[in-house]
Protein backbone atom coordinates (compact mmCIF):
# COMPACT_ATOMS: atom_id res chain seq x y z
CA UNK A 1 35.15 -27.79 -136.19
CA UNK A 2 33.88 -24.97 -134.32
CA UNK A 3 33.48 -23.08 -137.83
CA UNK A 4 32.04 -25.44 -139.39
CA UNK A 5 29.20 -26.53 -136.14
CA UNK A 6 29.00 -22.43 -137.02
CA UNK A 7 28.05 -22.14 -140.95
CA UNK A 8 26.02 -25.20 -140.77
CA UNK A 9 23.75 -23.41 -138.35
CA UNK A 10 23.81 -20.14 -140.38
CA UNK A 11 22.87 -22.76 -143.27
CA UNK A 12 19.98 -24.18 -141.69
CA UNK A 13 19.11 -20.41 -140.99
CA UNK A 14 18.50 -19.82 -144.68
CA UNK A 15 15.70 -22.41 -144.64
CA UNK A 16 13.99 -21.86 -141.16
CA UNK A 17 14.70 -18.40 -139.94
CA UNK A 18 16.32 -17.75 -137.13
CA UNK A 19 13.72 -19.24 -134.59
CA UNK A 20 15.08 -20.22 -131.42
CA UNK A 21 11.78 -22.25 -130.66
CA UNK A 22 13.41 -24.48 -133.51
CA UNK A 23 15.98 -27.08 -132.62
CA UNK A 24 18.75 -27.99 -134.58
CA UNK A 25 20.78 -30.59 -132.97
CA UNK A 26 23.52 -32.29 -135.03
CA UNK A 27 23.91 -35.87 -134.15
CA UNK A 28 27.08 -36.99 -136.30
CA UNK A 29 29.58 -34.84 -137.83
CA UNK A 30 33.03 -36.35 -139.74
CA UNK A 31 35.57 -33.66 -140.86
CA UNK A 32 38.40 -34.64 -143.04
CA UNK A 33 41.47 -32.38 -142.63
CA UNK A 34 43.30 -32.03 -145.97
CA UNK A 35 46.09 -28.92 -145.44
CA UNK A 36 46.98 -27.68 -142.66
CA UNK A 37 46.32 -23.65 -142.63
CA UNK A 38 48.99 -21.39 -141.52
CA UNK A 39 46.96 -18.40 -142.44
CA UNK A 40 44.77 -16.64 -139.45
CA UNK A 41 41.76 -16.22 -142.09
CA UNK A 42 39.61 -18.98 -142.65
CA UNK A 43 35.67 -18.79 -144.49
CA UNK A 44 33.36 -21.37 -144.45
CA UNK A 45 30.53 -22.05 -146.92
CA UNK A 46 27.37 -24.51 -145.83
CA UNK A 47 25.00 -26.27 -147.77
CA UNK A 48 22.26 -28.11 -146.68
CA UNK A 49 21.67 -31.55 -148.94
CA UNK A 50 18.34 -32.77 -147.58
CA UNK A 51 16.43 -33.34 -144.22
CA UNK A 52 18.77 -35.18 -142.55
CA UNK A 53 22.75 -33.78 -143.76
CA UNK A 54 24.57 -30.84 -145.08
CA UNK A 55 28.12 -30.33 -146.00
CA UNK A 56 30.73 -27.55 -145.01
CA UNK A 57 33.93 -26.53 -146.58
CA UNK A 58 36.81 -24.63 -145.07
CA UNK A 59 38.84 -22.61 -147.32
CA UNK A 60 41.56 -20.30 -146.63
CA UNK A 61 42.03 -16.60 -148.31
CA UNK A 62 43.36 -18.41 -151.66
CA UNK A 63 40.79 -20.67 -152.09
CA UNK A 64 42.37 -23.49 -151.03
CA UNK A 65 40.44 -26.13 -149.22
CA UNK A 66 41.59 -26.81 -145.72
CA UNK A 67 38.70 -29.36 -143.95
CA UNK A 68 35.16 -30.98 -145.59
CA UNK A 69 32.70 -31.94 -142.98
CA UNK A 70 29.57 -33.98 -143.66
CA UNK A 71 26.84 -32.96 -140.81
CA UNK A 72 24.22 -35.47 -139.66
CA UNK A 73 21.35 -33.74 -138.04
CA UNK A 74 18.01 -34.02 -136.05
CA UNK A 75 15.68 -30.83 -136.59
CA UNK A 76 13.14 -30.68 -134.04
């Protein structure tokens, strides 16, 4: 969940910069675990959907997906 608090953030980044004057506090966030990973490589990819959510995916080195999060947020 860690990784995915992580490349939402670096998502929101691609928007609004990297301003720390800028809050970005995430209110909800529900992460369904679909494989477990046995591998020591995960990536992450983040997507913003509109104002208020964004989405993150967790795949592992072949692609597979490992955990989808859906990311309720408040930007300040």
């Amino acid at each position: 969940m860690t990784l995915a608090d992580i490349s939402f953030f670096m998502a929101m980044s691609t928007l609004n910069g990297l301003d720390i004057s800028t809050s970005i506090l995430i209110e909800d966030m529900k992460t369904t675990f679909l494989s477990p990973s046995r591998e020591s490589e995960l990536y992450a990819e983040g997507r913003v959907i509109d104002s208020e959510r964004g989405e993150v995916n967790i795949m592992n080195t072949t692609d597979k997906l490992i955990s989808h999060s859906i990311i309720t947020y408040l930007n300040k």
